[in-house]
PDB file of N, CA and C in Angstrom:
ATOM      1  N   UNK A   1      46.266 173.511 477.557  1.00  0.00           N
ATOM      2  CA  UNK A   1      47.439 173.159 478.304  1.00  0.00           C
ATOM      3  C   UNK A   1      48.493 174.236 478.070  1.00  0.00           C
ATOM      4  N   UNK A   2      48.996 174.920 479.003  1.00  0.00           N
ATOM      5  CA  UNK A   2      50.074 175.590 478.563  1.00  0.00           C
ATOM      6  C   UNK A   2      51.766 175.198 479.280  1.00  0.00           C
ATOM      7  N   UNK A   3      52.517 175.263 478.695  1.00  0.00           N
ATOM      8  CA  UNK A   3      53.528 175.071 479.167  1.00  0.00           C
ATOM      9  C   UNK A   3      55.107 175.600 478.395  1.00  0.00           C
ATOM     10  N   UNK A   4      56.149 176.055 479.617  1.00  0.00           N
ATOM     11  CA  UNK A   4      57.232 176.708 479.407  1.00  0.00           C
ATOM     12  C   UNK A   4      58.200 176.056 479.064  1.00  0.00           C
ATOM     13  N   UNK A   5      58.772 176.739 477.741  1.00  0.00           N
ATOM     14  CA  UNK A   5      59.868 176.074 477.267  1.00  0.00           C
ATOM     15  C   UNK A   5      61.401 177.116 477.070  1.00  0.00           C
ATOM     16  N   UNK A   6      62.596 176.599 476.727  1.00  0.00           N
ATOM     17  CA  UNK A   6      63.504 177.588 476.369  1.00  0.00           C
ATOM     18  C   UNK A   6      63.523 177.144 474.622  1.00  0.00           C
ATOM     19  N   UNK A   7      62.994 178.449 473.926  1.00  0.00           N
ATOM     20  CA  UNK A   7      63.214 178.151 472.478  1.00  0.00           C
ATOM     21  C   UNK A   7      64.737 178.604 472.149  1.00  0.00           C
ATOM     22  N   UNK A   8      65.070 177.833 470.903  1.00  0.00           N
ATOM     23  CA  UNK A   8      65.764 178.230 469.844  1.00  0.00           C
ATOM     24  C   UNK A   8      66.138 177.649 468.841  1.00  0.00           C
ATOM     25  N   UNK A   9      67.189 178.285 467.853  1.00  0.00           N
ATOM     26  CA  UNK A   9      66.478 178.160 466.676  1.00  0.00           C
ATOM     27  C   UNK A   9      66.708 176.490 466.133  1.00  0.00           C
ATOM     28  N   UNK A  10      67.527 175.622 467.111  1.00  0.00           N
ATOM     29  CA  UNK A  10      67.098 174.585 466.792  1.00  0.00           C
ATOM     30  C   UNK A  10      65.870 173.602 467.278  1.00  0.00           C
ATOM     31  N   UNK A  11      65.008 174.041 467.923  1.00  0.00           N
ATOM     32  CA  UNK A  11      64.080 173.393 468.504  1.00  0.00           C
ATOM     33  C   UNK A  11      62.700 174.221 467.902  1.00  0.00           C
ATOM     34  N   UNK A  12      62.820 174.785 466.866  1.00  0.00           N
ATOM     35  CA  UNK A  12      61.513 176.035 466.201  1.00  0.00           C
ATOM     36  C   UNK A  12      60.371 175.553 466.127  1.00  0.00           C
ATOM     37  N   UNK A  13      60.951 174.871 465.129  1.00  0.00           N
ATOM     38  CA  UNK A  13      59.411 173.691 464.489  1.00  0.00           C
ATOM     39  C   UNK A  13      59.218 172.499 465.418  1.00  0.00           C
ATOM     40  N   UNK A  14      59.834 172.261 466.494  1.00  0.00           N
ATOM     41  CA  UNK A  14      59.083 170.908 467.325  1.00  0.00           C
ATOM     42  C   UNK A  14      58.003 172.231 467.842  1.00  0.00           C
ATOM     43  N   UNK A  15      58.900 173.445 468.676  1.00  0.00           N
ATOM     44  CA  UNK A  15      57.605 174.069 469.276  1.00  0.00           C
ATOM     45  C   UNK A  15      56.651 175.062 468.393  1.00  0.00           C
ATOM     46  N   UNK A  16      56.750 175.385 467.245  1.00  0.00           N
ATOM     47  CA  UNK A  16      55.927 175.113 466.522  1.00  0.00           C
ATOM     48  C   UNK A  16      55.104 174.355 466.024  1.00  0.00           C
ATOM     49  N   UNK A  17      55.194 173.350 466.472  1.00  0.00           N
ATOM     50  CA  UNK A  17      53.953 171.677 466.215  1.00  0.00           C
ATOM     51  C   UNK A  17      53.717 171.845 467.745  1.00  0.00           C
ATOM     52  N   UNK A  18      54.178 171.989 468.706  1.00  0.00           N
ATOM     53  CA  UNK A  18      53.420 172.210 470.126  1.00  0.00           C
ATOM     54  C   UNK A  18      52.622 172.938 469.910  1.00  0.00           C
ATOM     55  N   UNK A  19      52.376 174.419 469.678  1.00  0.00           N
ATOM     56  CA  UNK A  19      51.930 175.248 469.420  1.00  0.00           C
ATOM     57  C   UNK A  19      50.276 175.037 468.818  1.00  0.00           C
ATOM     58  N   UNK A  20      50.399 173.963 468.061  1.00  0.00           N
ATOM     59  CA  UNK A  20      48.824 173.588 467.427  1.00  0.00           C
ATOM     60  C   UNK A  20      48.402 172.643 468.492  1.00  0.00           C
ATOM     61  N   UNK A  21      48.670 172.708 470.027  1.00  0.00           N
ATOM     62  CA  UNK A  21      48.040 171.927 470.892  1.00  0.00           C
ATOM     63  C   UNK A  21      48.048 172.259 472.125  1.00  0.00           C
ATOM     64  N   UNK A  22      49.167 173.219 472.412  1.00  0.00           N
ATOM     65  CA  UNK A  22      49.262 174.122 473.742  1.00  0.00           C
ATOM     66  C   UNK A  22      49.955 175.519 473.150  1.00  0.00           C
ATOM     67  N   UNK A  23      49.349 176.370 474.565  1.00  0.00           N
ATOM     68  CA  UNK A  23      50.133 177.479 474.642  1.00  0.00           C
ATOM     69  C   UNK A  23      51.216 177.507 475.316  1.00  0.00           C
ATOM     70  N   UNK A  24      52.397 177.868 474.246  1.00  0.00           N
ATOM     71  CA  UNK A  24      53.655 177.652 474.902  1.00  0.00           C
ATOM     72  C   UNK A  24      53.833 179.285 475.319  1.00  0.00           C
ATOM     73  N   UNK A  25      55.095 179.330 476.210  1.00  0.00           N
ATOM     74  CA  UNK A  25      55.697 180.345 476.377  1.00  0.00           C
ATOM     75  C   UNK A  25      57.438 180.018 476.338  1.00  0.00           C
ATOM     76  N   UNK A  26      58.521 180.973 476.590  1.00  0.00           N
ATOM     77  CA  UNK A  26      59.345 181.156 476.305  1.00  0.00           C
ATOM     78  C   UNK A  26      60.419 181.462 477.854  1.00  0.00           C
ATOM     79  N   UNK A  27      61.118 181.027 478.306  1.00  0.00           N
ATOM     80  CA  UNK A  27      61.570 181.399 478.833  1.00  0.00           C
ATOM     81  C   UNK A  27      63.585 181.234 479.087  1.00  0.00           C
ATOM     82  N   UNK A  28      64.049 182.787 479.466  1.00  0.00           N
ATOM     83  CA  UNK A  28      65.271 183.109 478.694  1.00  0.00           C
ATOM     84  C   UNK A  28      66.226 182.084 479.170  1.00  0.00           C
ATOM     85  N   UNK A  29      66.246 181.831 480.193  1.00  0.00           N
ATOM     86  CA  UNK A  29      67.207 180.526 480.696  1.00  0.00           C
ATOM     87  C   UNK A  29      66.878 179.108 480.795  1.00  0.00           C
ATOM     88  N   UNK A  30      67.172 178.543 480.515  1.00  0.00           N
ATOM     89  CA  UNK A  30      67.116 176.959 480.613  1.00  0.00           C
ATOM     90  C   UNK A  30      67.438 176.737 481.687  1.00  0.00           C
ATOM     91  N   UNK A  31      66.376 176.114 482.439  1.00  0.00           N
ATOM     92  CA  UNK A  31      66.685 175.518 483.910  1.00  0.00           C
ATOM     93  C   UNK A  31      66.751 173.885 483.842  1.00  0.00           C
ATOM     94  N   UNK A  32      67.109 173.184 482.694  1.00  0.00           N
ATOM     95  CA  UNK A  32      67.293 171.905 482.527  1.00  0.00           C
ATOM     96  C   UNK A  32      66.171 171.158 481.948  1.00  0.00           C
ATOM     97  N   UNK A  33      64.868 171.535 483.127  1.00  0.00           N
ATOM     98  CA  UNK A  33      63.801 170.907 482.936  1.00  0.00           C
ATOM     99  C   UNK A  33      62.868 171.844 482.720  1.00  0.00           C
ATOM    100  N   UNK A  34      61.535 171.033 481.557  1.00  0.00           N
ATOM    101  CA  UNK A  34      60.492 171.659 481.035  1.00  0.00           C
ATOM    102  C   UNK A  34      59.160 171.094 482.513  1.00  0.00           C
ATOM    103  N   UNK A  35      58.049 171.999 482.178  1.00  0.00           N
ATOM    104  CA  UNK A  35      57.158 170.983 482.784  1.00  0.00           C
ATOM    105  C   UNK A  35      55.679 172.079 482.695  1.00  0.00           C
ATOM    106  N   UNK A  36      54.693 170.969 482.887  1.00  0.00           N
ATOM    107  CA  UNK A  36      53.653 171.590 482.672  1.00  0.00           C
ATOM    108  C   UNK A  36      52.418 170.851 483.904  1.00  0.00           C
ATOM    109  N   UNK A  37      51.786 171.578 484.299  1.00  0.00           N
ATOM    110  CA  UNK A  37      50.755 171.469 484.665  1.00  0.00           C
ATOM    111  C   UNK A  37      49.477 171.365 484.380  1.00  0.00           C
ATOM    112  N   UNK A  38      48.839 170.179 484.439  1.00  0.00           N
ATOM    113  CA  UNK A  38      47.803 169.938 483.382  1.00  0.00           C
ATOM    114  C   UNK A  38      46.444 170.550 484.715  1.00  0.00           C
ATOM    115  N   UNK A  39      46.359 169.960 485.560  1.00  0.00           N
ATOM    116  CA  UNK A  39      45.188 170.676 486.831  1.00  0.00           C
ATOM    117  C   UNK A  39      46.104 170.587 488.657  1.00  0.00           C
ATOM    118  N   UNK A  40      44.891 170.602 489.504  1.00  0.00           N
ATOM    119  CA  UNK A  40      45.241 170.527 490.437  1.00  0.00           C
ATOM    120  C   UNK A  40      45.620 169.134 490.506  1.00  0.00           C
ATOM    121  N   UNK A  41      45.403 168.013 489.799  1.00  0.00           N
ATOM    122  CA  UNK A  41      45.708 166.815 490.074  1.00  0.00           C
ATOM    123  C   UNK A  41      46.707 166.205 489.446  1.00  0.00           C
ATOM    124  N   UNK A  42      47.448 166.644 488.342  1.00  0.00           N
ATOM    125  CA  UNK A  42      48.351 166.177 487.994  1.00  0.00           C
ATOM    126  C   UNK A  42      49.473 167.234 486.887  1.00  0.00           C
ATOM    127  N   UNK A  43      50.835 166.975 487.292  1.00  0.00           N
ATOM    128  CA  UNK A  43      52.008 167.699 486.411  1.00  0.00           C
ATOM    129  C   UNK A  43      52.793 166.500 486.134  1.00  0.00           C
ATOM    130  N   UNK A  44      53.494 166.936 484.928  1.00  0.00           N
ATOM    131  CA  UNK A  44      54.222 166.492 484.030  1.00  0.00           C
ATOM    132  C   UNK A  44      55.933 166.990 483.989  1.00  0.00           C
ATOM    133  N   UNK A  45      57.064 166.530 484.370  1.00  0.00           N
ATOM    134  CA  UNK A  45      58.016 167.242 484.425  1.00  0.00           C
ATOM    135  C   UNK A  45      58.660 166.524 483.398  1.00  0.00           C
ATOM    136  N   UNK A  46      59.716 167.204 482.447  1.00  0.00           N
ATOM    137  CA  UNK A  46      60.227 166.443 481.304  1.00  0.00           C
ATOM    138  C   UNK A  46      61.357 167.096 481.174  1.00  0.00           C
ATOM    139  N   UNK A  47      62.311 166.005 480.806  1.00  0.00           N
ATOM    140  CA  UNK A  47      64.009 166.740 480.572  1.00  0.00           C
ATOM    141  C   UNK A  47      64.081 165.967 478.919  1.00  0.00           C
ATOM    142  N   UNK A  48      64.681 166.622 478.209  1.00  0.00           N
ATOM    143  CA  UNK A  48      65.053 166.220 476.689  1.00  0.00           C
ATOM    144  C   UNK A  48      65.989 166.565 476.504  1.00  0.00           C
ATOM    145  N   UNK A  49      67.304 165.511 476.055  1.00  0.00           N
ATOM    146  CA  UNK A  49      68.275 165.725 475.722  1.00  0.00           C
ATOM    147  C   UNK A  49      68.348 166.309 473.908  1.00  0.00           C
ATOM    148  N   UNK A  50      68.521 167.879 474.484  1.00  0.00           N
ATOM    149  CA  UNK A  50      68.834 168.192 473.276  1.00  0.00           C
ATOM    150  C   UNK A  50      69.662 168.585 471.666  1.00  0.00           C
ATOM    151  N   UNK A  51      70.980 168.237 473.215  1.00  0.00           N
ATOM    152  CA  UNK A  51      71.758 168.455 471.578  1.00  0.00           C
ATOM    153  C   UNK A  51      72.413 166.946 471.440  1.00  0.00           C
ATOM    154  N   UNK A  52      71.606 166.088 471.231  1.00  0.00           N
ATOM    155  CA  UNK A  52      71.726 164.611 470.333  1.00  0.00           C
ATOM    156  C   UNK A  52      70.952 164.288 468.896  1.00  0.00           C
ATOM    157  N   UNK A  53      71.701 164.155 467.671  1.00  0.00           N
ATOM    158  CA  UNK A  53      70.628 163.937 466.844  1.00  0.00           C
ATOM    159  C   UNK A  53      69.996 162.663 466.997  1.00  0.00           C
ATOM    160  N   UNK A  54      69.960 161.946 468.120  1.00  0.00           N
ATOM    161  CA  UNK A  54      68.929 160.428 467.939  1.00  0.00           C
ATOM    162  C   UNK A  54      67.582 160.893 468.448  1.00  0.00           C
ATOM    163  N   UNK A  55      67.018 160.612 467.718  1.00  0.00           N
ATOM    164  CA  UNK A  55      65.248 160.677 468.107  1.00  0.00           C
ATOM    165  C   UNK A  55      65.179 160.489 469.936  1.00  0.00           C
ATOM    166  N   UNK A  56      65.610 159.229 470.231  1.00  0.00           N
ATOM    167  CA  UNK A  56      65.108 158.976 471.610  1.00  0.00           C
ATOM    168  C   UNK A  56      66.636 158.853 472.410  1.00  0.00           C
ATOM    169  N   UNK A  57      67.011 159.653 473.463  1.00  0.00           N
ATOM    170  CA  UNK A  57      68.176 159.446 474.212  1.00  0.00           C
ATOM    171  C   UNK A  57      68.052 159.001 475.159  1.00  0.00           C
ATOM    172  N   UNK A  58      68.871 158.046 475.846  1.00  0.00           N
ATOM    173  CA  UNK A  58      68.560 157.580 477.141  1.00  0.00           C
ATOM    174  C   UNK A  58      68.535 158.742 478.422  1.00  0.00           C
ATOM    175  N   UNK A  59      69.010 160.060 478.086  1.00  0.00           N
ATOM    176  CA  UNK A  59      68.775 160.977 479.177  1.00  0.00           C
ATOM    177  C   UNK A  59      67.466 161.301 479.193  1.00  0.00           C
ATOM    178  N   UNK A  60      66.589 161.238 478.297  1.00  0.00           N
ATOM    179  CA  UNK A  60      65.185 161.859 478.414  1.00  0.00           C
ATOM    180  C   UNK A  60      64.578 161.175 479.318  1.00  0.00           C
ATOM    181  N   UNK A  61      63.672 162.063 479.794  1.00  0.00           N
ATOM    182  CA  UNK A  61      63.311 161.770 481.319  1.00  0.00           C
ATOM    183  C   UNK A  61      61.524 162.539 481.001  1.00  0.00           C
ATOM    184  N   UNK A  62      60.688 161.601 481.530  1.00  0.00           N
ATOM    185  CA  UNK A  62      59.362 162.067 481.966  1.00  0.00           C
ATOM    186  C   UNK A  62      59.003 161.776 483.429  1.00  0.00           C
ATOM    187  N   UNK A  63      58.569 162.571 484.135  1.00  0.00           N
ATOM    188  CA  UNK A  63      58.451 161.980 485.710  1.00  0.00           C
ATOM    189  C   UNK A  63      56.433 162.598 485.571  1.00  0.00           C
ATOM    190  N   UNK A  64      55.331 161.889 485.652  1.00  0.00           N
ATOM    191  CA  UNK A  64      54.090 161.984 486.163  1.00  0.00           C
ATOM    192  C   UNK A  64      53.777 162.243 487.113  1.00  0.00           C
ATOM    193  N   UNK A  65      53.361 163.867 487.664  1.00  0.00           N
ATOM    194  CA  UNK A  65      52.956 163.498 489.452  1.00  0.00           C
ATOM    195  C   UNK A  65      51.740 163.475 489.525  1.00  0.00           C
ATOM    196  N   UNK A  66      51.104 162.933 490.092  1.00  0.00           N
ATOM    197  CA  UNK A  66      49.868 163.034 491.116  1.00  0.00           C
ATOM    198  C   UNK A  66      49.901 163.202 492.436  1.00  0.00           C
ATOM    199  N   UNK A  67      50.735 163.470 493.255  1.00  0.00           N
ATOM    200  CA  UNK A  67      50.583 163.847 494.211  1.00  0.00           C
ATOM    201  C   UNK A  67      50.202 165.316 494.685  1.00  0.00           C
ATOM    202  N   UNK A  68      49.390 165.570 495.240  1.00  0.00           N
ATOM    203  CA  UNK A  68      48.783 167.097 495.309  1.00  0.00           C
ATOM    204  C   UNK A  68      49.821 168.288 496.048  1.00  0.00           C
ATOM    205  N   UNK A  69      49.721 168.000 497.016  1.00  0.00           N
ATOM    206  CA  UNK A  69      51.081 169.240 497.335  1.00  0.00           C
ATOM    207  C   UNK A  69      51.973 169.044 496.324  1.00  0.00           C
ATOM    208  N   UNK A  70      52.946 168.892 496.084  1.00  0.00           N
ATOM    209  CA  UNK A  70      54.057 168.759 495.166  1.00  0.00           C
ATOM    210  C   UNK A  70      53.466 169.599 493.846  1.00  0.00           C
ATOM    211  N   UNK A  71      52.441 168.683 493.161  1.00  0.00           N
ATOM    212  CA  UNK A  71      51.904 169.758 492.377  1.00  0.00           C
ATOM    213  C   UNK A  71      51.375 171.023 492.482  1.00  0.00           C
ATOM    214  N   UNK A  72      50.750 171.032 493.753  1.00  0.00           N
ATOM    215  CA  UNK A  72      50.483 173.060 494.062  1.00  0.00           C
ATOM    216  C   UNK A  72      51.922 173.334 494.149  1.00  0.00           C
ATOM    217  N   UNK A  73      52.878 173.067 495.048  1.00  0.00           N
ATOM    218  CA  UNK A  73      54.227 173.910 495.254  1.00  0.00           C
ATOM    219  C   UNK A  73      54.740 174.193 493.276  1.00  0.00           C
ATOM    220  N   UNK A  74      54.145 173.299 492.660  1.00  0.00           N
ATOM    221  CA  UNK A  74      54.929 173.191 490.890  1.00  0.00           C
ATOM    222  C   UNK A  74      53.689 174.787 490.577  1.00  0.00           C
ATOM    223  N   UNK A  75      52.887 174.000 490.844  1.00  0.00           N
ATOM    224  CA  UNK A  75      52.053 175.484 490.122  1.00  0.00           C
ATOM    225  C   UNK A  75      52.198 176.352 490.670  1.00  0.00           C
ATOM    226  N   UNK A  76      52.529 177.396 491.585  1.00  0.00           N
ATOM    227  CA  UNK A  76      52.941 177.963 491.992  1.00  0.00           C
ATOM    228  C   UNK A  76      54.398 178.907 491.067  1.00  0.00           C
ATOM    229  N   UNK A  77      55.170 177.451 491.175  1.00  0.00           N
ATOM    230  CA  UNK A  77      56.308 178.091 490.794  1.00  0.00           C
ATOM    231  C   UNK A  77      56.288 178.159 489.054  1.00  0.00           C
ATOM    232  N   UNK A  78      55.316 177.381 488.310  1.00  0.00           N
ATOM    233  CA  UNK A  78      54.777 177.104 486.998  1.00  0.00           C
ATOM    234  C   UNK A  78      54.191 178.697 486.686  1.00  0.00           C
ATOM    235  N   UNK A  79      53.282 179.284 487.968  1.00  0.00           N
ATOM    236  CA  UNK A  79      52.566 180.698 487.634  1.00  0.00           C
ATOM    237  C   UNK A  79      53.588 181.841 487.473  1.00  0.00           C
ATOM    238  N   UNK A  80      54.538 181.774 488.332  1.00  0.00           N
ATOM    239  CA  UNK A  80      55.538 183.171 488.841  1.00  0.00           C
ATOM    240  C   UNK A  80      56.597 182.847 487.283  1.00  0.00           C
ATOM    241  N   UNK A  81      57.270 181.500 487.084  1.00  0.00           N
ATOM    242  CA  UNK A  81      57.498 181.900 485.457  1.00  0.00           C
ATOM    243  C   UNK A  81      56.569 182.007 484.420  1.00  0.00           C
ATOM    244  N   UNK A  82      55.917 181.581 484.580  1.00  0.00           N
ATOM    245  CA  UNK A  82      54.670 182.133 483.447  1.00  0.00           C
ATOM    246  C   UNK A  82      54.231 183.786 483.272  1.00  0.00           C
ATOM    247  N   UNK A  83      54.550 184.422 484.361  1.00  0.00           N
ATOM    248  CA  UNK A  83      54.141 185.818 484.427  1.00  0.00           C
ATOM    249  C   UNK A  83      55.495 186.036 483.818  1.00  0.00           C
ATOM    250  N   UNK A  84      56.847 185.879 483.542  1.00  0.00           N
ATOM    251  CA  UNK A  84      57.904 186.122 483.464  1.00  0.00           C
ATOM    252  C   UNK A  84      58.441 185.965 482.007  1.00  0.00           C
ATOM    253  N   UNK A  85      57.487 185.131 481.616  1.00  0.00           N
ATOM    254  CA  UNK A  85      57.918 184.618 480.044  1.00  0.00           C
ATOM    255  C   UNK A  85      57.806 184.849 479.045  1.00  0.00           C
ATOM    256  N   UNK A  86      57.375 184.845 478.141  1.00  0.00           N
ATOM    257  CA  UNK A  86      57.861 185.791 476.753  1.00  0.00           C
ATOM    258  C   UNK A  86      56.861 184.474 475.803  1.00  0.00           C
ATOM    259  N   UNK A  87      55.417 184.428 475.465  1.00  0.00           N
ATOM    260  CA  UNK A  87      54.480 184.230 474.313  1.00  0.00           C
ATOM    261  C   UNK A  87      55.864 183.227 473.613  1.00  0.00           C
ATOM    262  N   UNK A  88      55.085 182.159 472.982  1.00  0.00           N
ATOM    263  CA  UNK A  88      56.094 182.007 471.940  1.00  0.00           C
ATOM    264  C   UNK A  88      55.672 182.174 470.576  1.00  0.00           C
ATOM    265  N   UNK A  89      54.807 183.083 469.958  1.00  0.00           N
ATOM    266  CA  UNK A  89      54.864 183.858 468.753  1.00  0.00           C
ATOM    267  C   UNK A  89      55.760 184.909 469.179  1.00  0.00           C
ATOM    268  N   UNK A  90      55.962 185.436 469.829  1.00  0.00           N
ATOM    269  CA  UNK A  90      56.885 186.767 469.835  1.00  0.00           C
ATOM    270  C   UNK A  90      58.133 186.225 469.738  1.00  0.00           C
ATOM    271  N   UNK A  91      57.988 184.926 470.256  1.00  0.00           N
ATOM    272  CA  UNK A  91      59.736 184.146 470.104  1.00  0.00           C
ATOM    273  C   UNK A  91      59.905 183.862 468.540  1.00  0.00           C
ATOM    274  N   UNK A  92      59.326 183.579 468.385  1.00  0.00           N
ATOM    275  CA  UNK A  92      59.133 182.874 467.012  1.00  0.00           C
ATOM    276  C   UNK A  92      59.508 183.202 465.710  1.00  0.00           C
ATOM    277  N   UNK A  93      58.931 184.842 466.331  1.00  0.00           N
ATOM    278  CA  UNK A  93      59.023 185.524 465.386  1.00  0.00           C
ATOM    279  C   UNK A  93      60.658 186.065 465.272  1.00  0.00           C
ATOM    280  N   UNK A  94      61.111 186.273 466.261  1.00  0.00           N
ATOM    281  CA  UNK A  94      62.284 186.744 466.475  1.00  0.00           C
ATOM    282  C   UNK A  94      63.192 185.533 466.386  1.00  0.00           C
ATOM    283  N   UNK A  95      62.663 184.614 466.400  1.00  0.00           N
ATOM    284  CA  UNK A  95      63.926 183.450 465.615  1.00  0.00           C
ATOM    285  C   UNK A  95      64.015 183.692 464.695  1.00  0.00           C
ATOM    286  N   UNK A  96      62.855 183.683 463.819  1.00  0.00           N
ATOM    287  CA  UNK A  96      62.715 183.386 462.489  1.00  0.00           C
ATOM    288  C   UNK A  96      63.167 184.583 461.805  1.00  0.00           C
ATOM    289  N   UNK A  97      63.179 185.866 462.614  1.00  0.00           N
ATOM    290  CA  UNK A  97      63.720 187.133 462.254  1.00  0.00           C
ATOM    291  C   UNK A  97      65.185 186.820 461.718  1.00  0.00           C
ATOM    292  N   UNK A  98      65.760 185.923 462.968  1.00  0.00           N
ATOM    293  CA  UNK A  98      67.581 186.169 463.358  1.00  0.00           C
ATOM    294  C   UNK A  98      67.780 184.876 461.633  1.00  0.00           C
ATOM    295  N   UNK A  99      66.973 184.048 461.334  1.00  0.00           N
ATOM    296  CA  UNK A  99      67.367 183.024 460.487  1.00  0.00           C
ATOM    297  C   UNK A  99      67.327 183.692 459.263  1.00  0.00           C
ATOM    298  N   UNK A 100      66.530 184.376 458.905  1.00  0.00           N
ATOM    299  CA  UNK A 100      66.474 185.367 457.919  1.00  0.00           C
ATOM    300  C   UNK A 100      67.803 185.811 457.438  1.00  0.00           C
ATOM    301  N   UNK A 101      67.859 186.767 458.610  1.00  0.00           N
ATOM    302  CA  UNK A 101      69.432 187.705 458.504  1.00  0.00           C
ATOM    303  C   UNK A 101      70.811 187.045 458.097  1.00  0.00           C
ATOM    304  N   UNK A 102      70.697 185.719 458.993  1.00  0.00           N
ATOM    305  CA  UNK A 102      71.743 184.899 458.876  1.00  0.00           C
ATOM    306  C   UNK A 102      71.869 184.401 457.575  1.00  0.00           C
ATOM    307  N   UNK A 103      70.880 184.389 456.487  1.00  0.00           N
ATOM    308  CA  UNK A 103      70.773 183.413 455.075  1.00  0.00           C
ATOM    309  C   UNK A 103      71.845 184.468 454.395  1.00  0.00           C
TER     310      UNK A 103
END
């Protein structure tokens, strides 16, 4: 499964525990929402409210599609940032670079 996220350095280690189950990637702007494409038959779109410390916020949002167009138009636009995005070991590393420096 791969899917695009915006890292930083407070979100390291959730996508570092992603990481032992998909290939993530990195991408520089936050467009609100994450999402992934699992096949031609179904995507996953997900919003997480992130700067709340409660485990579960009422803004978090999962929407399931199965509907087939909708999901080609997602993969589509899932492929063109994916060519665009940045590995997230290379992110990773460069967080973990900047946390370093900062100690």
């Amino acid at each position: 499964m791969r899917s695009i996220r915006n890292m930083t350095p407070t979100n390291l280690a959730a996508v570092r525990e992603m990481c032992r189950f998909a290939e993530v990637h990195h991408i520089g702007s936050s467009f609100g929402v994450g999402f992934t494409v699992l096949d031609e038959s179904e995507a996953v779109l997900h919003y997480v409210q992130t700067d709340t410390p409660d485990i579960k916020s009422p803004t978090d949002i999962l929407i399931h599609m199965r509907e087939r167009d909708g999901i080609r138009h997602l993969k589509d636009l899932f492929e063109l940032l994916w060519k665009n995005s940045i590995p997230a070991e290379n992110k990773i590393r460069e967080l973990s670079g900047d946390q370093r420096e900062s100690a």
